[in-house]
Protein backbone atom coordinates (compact mmCIF):
# COMPACT_ATOMS: atom_id res chain seq x y z
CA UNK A 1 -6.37 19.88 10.44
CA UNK A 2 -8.83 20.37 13.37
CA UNK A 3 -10.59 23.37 14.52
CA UNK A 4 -7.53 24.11 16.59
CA UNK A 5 -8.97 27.35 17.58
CA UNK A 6 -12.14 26.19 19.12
CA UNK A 7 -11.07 22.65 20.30
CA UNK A 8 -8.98 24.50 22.90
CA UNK A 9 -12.34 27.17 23.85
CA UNK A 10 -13.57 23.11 24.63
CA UNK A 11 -11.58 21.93 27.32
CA UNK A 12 -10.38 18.87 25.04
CA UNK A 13 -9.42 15.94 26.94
CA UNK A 14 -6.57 15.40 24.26
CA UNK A 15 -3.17 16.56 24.67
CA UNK A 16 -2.58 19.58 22.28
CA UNK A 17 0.20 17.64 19.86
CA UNK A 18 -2.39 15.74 19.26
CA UNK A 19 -5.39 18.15 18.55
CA UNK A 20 -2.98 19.53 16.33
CA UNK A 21 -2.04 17.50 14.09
CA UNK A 22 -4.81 16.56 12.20
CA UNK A 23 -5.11 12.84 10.62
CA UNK A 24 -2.18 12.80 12.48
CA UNK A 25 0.95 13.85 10.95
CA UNK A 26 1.58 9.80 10.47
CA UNK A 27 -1.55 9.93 8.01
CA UNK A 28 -0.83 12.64 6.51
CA UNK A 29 2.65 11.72 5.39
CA UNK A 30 1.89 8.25 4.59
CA UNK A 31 -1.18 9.30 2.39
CA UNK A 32 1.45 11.25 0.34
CA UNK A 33 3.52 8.96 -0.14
CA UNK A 34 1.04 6.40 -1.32
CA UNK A 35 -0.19 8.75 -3.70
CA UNK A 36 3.56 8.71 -4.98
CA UNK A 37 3.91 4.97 -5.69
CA UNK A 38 -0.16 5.37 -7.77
CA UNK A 39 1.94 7.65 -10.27
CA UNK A 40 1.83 6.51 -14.14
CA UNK A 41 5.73 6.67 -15.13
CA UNK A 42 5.41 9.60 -17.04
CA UNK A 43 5.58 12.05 -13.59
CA UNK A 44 6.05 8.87 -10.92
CA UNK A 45 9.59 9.82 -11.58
CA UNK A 46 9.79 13.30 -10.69
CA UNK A 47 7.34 13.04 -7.58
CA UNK A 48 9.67 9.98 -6.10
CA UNK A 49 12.78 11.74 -6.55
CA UNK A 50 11.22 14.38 -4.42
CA UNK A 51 9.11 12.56 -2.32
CA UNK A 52 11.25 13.29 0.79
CA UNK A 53 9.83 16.65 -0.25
CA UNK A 54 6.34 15.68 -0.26
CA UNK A 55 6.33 13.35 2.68
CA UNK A 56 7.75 16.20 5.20
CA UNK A 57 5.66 18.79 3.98
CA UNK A 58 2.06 17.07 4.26
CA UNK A 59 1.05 18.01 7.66
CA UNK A 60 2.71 21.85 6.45
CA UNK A 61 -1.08 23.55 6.19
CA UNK A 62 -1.60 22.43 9.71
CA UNK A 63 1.17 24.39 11.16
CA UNK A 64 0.76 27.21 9.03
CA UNK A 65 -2.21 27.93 11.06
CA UNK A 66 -0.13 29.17 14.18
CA UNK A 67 0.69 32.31 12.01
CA UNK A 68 -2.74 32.44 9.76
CA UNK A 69 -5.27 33.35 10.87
CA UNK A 70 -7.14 32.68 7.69
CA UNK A 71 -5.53 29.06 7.50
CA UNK A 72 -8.04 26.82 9.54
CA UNK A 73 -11.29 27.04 7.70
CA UNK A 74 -9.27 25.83 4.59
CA UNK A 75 -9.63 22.19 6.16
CA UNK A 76 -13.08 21.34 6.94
CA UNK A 77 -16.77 22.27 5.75
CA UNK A 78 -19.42 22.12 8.14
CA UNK A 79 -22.30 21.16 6.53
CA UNK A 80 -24.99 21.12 8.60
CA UNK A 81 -24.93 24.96 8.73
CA UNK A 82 -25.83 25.59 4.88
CA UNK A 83 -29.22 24.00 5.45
CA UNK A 84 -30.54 20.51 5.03
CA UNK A 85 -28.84 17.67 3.00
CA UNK A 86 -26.02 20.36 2.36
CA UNK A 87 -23.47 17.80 0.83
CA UNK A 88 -25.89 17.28 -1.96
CA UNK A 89 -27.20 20.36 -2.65
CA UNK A 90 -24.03 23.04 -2.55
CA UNK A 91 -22.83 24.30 -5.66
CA UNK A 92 -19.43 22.68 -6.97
CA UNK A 93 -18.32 25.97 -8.12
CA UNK A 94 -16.91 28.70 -5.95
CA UNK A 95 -18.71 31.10 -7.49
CA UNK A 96 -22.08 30.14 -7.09
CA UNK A 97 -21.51 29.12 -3.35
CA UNK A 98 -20.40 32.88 -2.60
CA UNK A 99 -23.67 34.20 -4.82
CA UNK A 100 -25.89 31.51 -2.66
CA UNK A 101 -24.33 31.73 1.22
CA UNK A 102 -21.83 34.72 0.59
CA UNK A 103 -18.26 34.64 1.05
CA UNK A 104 -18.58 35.35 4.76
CA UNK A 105 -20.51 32.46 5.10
CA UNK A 106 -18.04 30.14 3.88
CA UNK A 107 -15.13 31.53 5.25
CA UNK A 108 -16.95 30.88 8.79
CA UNK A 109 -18.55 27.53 7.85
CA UNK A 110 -15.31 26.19 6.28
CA UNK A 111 -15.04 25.76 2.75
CA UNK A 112 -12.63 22.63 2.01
CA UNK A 113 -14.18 21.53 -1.30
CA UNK A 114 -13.65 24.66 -2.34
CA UNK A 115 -10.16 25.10 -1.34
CA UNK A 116 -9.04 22.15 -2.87
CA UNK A 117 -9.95 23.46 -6.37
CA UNK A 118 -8.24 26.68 -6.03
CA UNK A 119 -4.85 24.93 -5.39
CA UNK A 120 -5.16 22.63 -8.04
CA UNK A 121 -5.27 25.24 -10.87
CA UNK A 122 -2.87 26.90 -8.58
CA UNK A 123 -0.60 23.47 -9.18
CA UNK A 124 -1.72 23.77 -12.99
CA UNK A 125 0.10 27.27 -13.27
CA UNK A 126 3.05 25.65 -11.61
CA UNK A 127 3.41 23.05 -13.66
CA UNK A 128 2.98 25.48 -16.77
CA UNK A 129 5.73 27.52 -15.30
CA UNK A 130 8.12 24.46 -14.88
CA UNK A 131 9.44 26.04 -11.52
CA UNK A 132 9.82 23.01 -9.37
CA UNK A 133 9.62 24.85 -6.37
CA UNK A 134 6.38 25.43 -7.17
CA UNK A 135 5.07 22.54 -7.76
CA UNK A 136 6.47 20.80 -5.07
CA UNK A 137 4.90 23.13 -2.65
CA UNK A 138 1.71 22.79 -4.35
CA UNK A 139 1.69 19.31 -5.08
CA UNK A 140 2.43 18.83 -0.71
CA UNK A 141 -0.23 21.31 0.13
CA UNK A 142 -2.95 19.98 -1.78
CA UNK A 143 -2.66 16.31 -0.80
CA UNK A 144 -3.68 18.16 3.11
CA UNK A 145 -6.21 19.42 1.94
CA UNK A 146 -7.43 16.53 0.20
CA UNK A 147 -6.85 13.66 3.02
CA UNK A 148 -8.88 16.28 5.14
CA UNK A 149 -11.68 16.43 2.97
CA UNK A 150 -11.70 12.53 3.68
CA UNK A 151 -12.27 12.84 7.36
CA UNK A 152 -15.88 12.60 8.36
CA UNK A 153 -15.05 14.64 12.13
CA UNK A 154 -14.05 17.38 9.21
CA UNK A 155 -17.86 17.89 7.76
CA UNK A 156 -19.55 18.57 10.79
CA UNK A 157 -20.50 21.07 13.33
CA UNK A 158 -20.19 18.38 15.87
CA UNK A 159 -16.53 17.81 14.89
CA UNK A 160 -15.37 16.86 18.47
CA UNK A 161 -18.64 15.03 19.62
CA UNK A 162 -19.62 18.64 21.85
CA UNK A 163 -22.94 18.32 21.19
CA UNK A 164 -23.25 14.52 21.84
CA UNK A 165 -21.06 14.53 24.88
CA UNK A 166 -17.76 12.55 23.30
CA UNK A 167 -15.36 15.42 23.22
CA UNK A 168 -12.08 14.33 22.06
CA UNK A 169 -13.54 12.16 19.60
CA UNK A 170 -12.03 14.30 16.87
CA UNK A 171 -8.27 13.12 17.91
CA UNK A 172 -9.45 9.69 19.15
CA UNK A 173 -10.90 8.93 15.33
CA UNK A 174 -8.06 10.66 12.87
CA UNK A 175 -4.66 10.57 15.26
CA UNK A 176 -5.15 7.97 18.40
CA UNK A 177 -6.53 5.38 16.43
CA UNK A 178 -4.07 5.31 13.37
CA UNK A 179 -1.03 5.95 15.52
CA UNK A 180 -1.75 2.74 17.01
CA UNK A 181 -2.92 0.72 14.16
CA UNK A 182 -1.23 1.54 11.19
CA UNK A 183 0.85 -1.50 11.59
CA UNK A 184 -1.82 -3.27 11.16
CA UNK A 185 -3.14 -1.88 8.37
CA UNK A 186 -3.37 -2.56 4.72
CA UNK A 187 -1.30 -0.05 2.70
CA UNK A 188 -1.66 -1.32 -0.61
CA UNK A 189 -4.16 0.11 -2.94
CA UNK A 190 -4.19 -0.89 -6.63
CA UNK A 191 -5.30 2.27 -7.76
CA UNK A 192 -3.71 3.83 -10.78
CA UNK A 193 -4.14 7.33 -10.67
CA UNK A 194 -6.79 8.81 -12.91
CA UNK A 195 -7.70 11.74 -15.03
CA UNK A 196 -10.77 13.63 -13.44
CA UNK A 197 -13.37 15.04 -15.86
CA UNK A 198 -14.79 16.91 -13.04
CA UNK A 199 -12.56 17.74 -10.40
CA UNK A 200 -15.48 19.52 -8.66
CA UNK A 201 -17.28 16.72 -8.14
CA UNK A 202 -14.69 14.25 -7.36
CA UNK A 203 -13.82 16.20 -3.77
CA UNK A 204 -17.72 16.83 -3.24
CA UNK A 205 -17.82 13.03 -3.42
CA UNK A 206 -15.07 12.24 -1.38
CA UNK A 207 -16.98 14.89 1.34
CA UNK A 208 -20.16 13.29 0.93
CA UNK A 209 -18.55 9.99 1.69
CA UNK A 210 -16.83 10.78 4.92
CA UNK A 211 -20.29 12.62 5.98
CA UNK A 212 -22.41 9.69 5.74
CA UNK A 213 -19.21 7.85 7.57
CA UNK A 214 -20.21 10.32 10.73
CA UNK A 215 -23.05 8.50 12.28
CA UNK A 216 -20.90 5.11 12.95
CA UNK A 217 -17.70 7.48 13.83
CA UNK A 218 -20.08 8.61 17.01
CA UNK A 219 -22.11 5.59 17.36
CA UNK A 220 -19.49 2.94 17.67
CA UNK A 221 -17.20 5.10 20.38
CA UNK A 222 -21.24 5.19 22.68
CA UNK A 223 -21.33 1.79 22.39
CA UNK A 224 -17.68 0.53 23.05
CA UNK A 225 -17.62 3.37 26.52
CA UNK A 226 -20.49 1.51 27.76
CA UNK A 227 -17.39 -1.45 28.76
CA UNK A 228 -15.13 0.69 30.10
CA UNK A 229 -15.13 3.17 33.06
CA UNK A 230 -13.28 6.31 33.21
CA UNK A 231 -10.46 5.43 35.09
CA UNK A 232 -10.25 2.78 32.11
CA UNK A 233 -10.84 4.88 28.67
CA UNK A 234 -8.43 7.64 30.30
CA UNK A 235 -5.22 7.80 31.73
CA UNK A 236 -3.58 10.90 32.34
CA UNK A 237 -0.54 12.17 31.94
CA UNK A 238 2.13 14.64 32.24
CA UNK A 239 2.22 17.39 29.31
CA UNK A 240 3.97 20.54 29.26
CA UNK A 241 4.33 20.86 33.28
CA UNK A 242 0.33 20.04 33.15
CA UNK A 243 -1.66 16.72 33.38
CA UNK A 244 -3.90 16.14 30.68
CA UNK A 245 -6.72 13.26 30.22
CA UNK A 246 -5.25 10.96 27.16
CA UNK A 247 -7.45 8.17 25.94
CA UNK A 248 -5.95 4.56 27.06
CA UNK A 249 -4.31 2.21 24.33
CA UNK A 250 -6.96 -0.56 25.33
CA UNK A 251 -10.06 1.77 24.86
CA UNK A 252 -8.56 2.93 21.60
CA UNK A 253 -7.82 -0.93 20.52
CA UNK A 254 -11.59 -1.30 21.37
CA UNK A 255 -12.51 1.58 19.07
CA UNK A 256 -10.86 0.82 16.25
CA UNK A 257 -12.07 -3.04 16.41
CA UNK A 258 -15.74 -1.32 16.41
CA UNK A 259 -14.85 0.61 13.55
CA UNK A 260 -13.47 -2.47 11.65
CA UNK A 261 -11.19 -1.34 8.37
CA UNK A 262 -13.01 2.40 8.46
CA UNK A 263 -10.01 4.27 9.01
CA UNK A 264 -7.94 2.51 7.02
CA UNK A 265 -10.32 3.09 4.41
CA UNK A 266 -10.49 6.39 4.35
CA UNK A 267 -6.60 6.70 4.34
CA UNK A 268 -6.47 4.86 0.59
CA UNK A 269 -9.36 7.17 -0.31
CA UNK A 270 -7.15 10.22 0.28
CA UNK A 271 -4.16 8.43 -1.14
CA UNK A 272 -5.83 7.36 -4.34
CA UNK A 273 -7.76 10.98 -4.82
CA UNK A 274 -4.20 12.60 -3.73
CA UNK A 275 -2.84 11.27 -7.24
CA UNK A 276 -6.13 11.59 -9.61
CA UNK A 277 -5.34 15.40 -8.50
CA UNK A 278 -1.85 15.62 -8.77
CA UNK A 279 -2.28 13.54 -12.04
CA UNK A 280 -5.22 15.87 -13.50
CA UNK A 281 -3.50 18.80 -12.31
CA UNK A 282 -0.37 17.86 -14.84
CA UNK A 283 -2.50 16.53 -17.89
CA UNK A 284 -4.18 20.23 -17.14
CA UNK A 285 -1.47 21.81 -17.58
CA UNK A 286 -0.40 20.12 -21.11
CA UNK A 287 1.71 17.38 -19.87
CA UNK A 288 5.38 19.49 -19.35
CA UNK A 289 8.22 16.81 -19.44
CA UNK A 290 9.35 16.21 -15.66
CA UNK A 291 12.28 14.41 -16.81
CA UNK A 292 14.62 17.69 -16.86
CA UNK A 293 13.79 18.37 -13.12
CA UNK A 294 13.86 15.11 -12.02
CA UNK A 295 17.29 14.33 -12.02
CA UNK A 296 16.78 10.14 -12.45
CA UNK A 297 19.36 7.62 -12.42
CA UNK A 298 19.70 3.86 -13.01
CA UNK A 299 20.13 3.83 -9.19
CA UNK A 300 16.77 5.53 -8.62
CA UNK A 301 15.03 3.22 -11.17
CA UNK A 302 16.16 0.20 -9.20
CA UNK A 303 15.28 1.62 -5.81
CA UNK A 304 12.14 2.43 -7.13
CA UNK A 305 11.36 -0.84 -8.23
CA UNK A 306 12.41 -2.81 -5.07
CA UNK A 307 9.62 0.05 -3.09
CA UNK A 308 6.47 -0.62 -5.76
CA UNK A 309 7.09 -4.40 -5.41
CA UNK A 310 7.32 -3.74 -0.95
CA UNK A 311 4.22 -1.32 -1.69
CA UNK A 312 2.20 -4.35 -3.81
CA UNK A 313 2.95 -6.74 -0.94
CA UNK A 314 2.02 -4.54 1.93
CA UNK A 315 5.43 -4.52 3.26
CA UNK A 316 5.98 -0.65 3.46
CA UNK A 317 6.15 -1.19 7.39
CA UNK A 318 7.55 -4.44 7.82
CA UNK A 319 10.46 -3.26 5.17
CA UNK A 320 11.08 -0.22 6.53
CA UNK A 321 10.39 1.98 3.78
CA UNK A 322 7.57 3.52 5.00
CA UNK A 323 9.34 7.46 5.80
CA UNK A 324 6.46 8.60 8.69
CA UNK A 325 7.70 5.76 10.85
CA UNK A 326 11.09 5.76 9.61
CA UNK A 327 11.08 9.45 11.41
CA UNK A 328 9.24 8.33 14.07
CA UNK A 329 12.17 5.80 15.10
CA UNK A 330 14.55 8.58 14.37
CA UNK A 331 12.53 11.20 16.94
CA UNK A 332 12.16 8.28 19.72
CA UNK A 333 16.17 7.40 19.45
């Protein structure tokens, strides 16, 4: 999720649906559901007979903020305030970040690596507990967290270009770009999910990655504004009984052709780190048999089947299995 909070102190240029949503709801739930088909068989079964579930609860964190107030600092770290080459230097443990910056600190700064620990030994407990509730809940909120970890616009003080004059970048990178492209993009990845040793350090690495990510982010949307004028990058629109600056499909087209497969990238990273998690989180918790929550049928087993092979091909889209645009067609008819 974005700094909802202070992008609207900003005077964003993006319409607030947008600001709000974060790798874009579309990201969010197709990241989950991703993560679902990179399963081993031993829990694939449970999370796709509940991936429905899953799928309609990912962007859940970002609209929990409207009544948290502790909520938004959950999604993002902002590294450049604890000190020079940050990333590399922070403590992986919880612990010895609040003994180093204090718990303030982090609470202001963001604290995302962090976060994403604490709710998966929170899924561990509900997976010990066998309440499927629980896990579900869990297993949806984490994945957030995770994909959000992935976005470089989410380790940054600079998060909506404010200090480099490219406000509304923030939208433009993680919900414009992927709302447009995603048929385009590849959504196979033939990752198998896999046990993580260190947890810690797998989410410090995925941060680290989108960080260094954060100088092309800004650099390529410079250069590709250079070709357009305003009343070429924006177009504004109606929103809410207000009109509102909203960046143009062509100037977002441009973007994303600087950026070549970045995004799309960074969307199998969260996928494939979404299911080492939810994976690690299970082994974690001694490996409780699924099976009695699950619920599986012959039916299921063939339906599954038919959406692995769709997933292996890239078809997701062109089938129609893909459930984020399947309830986008729904909302537009």
């Amino acid at each position: 999720m974005t700094k909802v909070k202070k992008l609207f102190t900003t005077g964003l240029l993006i319409t607030g649906l947008l600001i709000m949503a974060s790798w874009g709801f579309l990201v969010h739930k197709t990241a989950h559901q991703l993560a679902v088909y990179e399963l081993p068989k031993t829990i694939q079964e449970f999370f796709y007979k509940n991936m429905d579930y899953l799928v309609n609860n990912a962007p859940r964190p970002d609209i929990r903020r409207n009544s948290d107030l502790t909520e938004a600092t959950k999604h993002f770290i902002d590294l450049e305030a604890y000190g020079d080459s940050a990333g590399w230097k922070m403590p992986l443990y919880w612990n010895d970040a609040v003994a180093k910056y204090s718990k303030d600190t982090l609470l202001k700064y963001g604290y995302v690596p962090y976060h994403v620990i604490y709710m998966k030994n929170k899924l561990v407990e509900a997976f010990k507990s066998g309440n499927k509730d629980s896990i579900l809940f869990y297993a949806a909120d984490i994945g957030h967290y995770i994909e959000d970890a992935n976005v470089p616009l989410h380790t940054t003080t600079n998060y909506d270009g404010q200090f480099t004059n490219q406000k509304g970048i923030h939208a433009l990178w993680e919900s414009v770009v992927p709302e447009i492209e995603i048929s385009n993009y590849n959504l196979y990845s033939p990752h198998q999910a896999t046990y993580l040793k260190q947890p810690e350090l797998a989410i410090w690495n995925a941060v680290r990655k989108a960080y260094l990510l954060l100088p092309n982010v800004l650099e390529k949307e410079k250069e590709v504004s250079k070709n357009f004028a305003d009343s070429t990058k924006y177009k504004v629109q109606t929103q809410r009984g207000r009109q509102v600056k909203y960046y143009t499909t062509a100037f977002a087209k441009a973007y994303a052709a600087a950026l070549k497969n970045t995004i799309n990238e960074q969307l199998l990273n969260s996928a494939n780190l979404v299911a080492d998690f939810w994976y690690t989180a299970w082994i974690d918790s001694g490996k409780p048999d699924l099976s009695i929550l699950s619920g599986w049928s012959e039916d299921d087993n063939h339906k599954l089947k038919s959406e692995l092979e769709s997933f292996k091909k890239n078809n997701l889209i062109k089938d129609q299995l893909l459930l984020s645009k399947r309830e986008e067609k729904k909302s537009e008819e």
